[in-house]
N, C-alpha and C. Protein backbone atom coordinates (compact mmCIF):
# COMPACT_ATOMS: atom_id res chain seq x y z
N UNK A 1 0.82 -1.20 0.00
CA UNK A 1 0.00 0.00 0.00
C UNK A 1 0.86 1.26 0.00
N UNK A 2 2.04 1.88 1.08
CA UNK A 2 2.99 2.31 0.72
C UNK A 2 3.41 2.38 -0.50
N UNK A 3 3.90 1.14 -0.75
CA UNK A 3 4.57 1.94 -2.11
C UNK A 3 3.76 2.12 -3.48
N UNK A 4 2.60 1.82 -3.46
CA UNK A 4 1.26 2.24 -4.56
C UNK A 4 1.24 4.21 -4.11
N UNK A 5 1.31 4.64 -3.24
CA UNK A 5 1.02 5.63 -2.48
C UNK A 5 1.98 6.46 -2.95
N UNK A 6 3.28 5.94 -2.76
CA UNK A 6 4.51 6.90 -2.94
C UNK A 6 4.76 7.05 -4.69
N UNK A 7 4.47 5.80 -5.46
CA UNK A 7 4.20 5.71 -6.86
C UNK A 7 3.04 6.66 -7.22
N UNK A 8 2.14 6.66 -6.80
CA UNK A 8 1.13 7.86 -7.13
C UNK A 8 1.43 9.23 -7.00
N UNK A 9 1.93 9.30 -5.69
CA UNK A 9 2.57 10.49 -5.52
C UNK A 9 3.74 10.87 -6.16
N UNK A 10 4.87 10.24 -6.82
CA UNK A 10 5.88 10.42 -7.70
C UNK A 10 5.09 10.86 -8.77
N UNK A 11 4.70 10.16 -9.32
CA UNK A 11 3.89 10.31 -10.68
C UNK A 11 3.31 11.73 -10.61
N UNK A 12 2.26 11.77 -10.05
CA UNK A 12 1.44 13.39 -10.04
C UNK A 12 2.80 14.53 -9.55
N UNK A 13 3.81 14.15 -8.55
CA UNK A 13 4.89 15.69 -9.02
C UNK A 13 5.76 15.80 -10.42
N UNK A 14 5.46 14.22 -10.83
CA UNK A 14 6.39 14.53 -12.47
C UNK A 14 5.12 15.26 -13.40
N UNK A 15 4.04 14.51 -13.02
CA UNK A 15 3.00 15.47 -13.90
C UNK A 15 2.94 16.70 -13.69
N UNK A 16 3.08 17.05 -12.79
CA UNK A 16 2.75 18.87 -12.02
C UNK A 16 3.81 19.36 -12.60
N UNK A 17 5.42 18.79 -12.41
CA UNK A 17 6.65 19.80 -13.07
C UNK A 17 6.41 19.59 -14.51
N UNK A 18 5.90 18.69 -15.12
CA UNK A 18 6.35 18.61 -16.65
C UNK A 18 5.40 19.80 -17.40
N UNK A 19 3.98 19.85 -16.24
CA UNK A 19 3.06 20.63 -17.07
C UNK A 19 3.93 22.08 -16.37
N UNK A 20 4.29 22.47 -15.48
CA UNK A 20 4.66 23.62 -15.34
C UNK A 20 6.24 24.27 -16.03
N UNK A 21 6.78 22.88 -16.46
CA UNK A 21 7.89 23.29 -18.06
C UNK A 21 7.16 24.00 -19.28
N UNK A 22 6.70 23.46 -19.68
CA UNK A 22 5.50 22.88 -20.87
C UNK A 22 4.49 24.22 -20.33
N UNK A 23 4.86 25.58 -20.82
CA UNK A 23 4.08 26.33 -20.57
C UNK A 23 2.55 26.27 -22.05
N UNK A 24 1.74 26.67 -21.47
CA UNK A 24 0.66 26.31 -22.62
C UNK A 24 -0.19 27.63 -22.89
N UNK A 25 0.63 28.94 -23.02
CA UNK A 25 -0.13 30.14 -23.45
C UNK A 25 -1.13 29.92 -24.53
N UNK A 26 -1.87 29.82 -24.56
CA UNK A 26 -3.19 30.14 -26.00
C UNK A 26 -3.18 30.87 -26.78
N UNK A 27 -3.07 30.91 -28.33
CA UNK A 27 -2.92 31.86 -28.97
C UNK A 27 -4.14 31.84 -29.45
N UNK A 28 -4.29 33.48 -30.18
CA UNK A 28 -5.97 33.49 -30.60
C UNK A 28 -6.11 32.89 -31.59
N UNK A 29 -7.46 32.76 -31.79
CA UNK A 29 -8.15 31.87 -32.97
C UNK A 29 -7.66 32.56 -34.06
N UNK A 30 -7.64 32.08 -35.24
CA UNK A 30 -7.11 32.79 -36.29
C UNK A 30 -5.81 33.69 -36.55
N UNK A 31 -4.88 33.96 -35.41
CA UNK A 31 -4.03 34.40 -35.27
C UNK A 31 -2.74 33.96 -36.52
N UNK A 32 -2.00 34.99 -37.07
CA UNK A 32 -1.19 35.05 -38.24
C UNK A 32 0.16 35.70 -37.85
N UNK A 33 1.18 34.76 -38.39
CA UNK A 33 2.37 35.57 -38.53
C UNK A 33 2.54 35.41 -39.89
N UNK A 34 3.15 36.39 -40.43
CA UNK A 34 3.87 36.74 -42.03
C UNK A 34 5.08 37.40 -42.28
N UNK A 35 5.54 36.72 -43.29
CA UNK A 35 6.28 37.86 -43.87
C UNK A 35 5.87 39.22 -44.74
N UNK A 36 6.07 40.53 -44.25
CA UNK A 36 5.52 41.21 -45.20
C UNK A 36 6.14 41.41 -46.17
N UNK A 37 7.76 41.18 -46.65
CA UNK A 37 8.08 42.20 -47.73
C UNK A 37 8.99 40.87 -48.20
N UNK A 38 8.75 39.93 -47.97
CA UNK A 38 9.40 38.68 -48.39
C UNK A 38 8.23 37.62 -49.02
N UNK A 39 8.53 36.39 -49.92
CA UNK A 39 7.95 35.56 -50.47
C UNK A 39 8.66 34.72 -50.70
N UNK A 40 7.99 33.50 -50.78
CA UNK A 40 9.01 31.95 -51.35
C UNK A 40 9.62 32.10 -52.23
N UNK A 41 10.72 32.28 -53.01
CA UNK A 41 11.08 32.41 -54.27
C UNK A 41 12.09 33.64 -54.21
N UNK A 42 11.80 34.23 -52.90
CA UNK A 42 12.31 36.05 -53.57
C UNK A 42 13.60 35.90 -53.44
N UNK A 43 14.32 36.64 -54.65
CA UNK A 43 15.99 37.18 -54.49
C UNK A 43 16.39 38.48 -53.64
N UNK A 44 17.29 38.51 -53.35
CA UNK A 44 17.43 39.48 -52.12
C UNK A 44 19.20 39.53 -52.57
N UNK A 45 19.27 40.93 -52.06
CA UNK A 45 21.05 41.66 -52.06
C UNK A 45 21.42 41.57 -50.20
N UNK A 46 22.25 40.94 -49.97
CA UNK A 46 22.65 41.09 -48.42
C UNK A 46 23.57 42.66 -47.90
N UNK A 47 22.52 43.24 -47.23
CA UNK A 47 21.73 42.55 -46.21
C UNK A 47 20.80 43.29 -46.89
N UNK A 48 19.70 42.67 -46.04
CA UNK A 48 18.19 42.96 -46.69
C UNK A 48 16.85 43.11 -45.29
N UNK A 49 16.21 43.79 -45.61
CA UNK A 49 15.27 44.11 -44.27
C UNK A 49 14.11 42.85 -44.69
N UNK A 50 13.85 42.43 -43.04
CA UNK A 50 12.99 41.55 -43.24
C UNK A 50 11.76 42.28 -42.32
N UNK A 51 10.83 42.38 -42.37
CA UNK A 51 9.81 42.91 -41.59
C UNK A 51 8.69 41.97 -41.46
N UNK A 52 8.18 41.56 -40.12
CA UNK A 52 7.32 40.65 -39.61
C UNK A 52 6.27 41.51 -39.39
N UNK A 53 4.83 40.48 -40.11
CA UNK A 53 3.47 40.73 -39.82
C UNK A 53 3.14 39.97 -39.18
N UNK A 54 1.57 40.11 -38.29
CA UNK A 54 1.22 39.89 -37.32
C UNK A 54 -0.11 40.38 -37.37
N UNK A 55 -1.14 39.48 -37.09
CA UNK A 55 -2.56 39.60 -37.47
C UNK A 55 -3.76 38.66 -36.50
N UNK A 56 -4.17 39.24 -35.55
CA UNK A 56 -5.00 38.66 -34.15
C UNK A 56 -4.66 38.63 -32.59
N UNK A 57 -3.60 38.55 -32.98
CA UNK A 57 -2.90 39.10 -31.38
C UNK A 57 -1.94 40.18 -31.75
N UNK A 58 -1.06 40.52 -30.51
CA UNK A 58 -0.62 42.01 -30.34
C UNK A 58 0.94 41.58 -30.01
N UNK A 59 1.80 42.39 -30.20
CA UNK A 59 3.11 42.32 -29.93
C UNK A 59 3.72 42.61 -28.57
N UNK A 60 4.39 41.83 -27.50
CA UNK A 60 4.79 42.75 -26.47
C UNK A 60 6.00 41.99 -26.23
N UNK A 61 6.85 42.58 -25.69
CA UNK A 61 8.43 42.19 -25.14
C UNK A 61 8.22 40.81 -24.35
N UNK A 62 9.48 39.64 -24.62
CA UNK A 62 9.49 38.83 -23.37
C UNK A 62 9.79 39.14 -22.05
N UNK A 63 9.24 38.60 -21.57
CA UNK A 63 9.11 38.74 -20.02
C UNK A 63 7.52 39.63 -19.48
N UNK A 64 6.91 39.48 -20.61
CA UNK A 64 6.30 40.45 -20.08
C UNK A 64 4.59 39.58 -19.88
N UNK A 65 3.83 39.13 -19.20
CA UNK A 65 2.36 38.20 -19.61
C UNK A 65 1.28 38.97 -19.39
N UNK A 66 1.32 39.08 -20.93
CA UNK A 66 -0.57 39.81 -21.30
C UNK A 66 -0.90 38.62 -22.15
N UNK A 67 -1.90 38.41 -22.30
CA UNK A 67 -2.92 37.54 -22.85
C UNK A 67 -2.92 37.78 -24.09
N UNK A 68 -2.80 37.11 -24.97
CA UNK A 68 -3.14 36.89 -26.81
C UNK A 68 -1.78 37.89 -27.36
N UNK A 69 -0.78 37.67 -26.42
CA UNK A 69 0.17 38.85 -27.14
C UNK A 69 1.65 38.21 -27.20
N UNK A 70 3.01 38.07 -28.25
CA UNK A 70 3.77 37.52 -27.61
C UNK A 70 5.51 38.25 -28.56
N UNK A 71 6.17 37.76 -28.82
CA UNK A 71 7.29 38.22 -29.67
C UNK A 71 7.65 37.51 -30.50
N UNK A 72 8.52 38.19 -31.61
CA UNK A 72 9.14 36.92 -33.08
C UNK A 72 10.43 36.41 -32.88
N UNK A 73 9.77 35.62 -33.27
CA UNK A 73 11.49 34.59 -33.72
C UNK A 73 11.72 34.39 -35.09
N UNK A 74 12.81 34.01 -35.02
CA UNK A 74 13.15 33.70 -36.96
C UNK A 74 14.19 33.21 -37.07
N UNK A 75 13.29 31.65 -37.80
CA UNK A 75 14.56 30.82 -37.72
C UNK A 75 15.00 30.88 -39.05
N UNK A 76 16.44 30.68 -38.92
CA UNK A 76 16.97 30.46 -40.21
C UNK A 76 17.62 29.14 -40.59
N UNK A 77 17.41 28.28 -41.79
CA UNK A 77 18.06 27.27 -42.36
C UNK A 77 18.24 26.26 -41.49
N UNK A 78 16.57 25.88 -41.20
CA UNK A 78 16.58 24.77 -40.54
C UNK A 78 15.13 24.18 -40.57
N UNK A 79 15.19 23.13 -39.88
CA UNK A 79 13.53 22.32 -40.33
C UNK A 79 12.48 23.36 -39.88
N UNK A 80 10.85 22.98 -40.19
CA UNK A 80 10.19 23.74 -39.75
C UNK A 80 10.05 23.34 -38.38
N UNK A 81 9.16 24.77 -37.60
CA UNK A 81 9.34 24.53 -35.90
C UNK A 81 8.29 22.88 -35.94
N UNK A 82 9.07 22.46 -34.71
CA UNK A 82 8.28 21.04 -34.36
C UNK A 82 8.94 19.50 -35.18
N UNK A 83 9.71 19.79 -36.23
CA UNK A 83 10.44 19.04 -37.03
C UNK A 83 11.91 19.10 -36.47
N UNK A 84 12.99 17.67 -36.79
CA UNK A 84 14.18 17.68 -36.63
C UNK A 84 13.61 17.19 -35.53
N UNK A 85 15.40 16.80 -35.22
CA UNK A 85 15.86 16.23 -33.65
C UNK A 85 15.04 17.34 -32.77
N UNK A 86 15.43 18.42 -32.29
CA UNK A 86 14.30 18.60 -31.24
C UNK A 86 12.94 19.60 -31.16
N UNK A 87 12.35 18.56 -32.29
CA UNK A 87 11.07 19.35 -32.41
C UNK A 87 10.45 19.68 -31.69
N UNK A 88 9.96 18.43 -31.15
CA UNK A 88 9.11 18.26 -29.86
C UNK A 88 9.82 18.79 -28.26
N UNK A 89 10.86 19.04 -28.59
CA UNK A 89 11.64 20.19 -27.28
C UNK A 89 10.99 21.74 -26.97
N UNK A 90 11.43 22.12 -28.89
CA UNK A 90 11.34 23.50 -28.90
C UNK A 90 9.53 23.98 -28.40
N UNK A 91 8.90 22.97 -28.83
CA UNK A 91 7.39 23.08 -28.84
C UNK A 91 6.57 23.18 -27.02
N UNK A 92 7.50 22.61 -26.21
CA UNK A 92 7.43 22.40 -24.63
C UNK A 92 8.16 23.37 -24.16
N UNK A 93 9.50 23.61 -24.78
CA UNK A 93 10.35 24.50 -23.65
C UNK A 93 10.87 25.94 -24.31
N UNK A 94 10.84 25.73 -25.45
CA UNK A 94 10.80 27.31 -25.97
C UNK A 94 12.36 27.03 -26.85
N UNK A 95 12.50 27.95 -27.76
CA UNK A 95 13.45 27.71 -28.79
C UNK A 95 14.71 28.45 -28.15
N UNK A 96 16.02 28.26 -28.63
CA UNK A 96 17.09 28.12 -28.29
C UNK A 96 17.27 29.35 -28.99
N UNK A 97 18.76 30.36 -28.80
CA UNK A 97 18.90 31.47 -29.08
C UNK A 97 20.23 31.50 -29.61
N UNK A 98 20.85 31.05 -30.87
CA UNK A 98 21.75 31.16 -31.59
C UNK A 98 21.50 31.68 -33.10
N UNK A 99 22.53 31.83 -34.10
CA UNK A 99 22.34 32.05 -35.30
C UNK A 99 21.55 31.30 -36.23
N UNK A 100 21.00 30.26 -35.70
CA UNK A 100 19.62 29.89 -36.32
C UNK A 100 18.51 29.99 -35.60
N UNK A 101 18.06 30.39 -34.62
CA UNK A 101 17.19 31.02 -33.82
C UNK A 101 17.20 32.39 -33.17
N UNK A 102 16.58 33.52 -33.99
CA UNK A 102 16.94 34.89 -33.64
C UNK A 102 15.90 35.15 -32.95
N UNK A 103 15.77 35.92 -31.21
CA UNK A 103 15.20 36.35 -30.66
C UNK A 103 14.72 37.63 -30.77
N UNK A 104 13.57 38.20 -30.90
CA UNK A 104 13.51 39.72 -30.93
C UNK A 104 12.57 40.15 -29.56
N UNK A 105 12.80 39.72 -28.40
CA UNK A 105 12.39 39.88 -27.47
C UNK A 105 11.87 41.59 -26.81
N UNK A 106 12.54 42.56 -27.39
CA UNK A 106 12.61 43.75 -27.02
C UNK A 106 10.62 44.20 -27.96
N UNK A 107 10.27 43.45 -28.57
CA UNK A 107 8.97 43.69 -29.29
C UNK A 107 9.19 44.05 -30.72
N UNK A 108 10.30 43.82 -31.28
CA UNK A 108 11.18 44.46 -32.73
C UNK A 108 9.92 43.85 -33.53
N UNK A 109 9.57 44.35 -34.80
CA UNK A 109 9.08 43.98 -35.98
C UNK A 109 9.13 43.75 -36.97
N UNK A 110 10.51 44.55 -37.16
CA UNK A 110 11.62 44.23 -37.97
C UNK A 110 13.03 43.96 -37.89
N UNK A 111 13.58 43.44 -38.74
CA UNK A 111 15.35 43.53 -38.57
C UNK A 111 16.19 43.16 -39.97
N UNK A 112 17.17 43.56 -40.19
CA UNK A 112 18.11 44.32 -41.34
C UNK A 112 18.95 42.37 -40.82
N UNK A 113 18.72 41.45 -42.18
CA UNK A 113 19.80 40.26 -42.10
C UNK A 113 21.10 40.42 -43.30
N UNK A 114 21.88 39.79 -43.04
CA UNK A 114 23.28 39.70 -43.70
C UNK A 114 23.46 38.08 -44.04
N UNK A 115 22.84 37.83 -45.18
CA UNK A 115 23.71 35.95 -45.05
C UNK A 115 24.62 35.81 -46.08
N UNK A 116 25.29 35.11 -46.10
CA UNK A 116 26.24 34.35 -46.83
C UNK A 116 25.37 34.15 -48.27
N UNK A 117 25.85 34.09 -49.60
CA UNK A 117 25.12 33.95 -51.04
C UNK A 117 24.90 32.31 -50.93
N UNK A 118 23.48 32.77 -51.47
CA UNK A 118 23.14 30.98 -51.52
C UNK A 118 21.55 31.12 -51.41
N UNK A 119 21.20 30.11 -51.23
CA UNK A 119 20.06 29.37 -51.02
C UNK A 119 19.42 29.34 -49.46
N UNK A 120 18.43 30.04 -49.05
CA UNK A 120 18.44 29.91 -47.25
C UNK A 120 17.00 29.68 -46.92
N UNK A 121 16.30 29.36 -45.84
CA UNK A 121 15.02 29.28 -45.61
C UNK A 121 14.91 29.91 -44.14
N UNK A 122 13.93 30.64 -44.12
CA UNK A 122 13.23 31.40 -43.40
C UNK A 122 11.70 30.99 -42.49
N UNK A 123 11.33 31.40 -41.16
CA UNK A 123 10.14 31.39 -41.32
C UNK A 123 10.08 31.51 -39.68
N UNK A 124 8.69 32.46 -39.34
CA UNK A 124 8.89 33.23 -38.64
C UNK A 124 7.81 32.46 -37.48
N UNK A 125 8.60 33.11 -35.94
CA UNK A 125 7.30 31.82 -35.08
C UNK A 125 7.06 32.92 -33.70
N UNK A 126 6.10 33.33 -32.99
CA UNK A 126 5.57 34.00 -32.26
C UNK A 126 5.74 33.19 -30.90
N UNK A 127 6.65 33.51 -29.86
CA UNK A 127 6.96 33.16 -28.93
C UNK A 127 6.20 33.72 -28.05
N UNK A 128 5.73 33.15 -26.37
CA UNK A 128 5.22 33.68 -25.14
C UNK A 128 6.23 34.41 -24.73
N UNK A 129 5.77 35.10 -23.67
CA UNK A 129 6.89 35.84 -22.53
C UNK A 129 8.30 35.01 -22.07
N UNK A 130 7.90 33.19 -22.30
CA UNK A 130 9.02 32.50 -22.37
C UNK A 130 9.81 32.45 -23.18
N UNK A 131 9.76 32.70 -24.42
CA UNK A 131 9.99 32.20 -26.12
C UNK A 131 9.45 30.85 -25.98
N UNK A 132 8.45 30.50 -25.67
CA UNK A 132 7.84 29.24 -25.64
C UNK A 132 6.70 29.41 -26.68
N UNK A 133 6.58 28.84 -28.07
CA UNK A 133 5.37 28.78 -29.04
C UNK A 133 4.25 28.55 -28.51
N UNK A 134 3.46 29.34 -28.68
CA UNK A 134 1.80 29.32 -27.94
C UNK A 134 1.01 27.89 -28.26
N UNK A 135 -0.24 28.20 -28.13
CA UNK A 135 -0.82 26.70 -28.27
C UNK A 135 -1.79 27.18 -28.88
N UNK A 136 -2.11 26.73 -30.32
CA UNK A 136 -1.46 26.38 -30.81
C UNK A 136 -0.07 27.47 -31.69
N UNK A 137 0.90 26.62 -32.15
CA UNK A 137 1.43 27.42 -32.54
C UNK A 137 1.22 29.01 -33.69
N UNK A 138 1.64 29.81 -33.43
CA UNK A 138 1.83 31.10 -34.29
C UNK A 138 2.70 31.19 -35.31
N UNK A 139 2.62 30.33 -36.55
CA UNK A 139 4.14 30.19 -37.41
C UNK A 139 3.98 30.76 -38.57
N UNK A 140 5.00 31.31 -39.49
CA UNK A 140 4.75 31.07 -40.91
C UNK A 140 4.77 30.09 -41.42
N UNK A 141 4.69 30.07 -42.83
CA UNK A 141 5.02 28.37 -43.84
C UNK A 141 6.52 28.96 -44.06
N UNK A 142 7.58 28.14 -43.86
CA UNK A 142 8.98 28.19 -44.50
C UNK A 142 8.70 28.67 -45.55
N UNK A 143 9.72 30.10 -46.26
CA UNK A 143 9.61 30.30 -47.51
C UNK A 143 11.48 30.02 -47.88
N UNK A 144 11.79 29.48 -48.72
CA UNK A 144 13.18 30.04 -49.43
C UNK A 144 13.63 30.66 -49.83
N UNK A 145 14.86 31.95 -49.60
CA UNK A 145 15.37 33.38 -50.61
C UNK A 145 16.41 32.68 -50.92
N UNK A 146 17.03 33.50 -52.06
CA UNK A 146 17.98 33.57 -52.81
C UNK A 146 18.93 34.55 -52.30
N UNK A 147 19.93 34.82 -51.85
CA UNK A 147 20.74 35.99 -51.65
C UNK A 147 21.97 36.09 -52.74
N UNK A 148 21.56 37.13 -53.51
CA UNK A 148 22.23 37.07 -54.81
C UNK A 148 23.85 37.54 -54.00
């Protein structure tokens, strides 16, 4: 009986911490991220301004929790969010902050990129006050540029 007891009780604090990792902000119904001045296909001179749209919820800095509101990310040259080795990471604990994951936490809407000539993919994802992707997620569709 004990140890049914202490097994129950293990169990429900791994449930309680995993759901309190695993933040689960709500994003609004119909809610949109875009690119505005970019498209699948487009050629581009480096560097080039990329400017993020945003359509049903509202923009505000991380760290900050208002309801239906959150900040951009933009990943570059890599699977779409939720795909790859840690899809299912980024989707629970919030995306990682290197040169393929750009934070714009301050509430930015835009930003001026520089890449290397080639072939690159883009696509933009609306983080909580954590950088944690809302529920459901806020993404674009991956588009591909050209950087002549």
């Amino acid at each position: 009986m004990k140890l049914r007891l202490f097994a129950m009780l293990f169990l429900g604090a791994f449930s309680f911490g995993a759901q309190t990792l695993a933040q689960e902000t709500p994003s609004a119904d119909g809610a949109k991220v875009y690119f505005v001045n970019l498209q699948d296909g487009a050629e581009v001179h480096s560097p080039f301004k990329v400017v993020f749209g945003l359509s049903g919820m509202g923009v505000a800095p991380s760290g900050v929790e208002k309801a239906k509101t959150g900040h951009h990310h933009l990943l570059i040259d890599r699977p779409a969010l939720g795909e790859g080795s840690d899809g299912a990471d980024e989707l629970m604990y919030g995306l990682p902050a290197d040169e393929q994951h750009l934070h714009f936490g301050g509430g930015q809407t835009e930003t001026t990129l520089e890449l290397e000539p080639g072939s690159h993919t883009l696509q933009l994802v609306l983080g909580d006050m954590g950088h944690v992707p809302h529920n459901p997620p806020v993404m674009s569709e991956v588009i591909t540029i050209t950087v002549k």
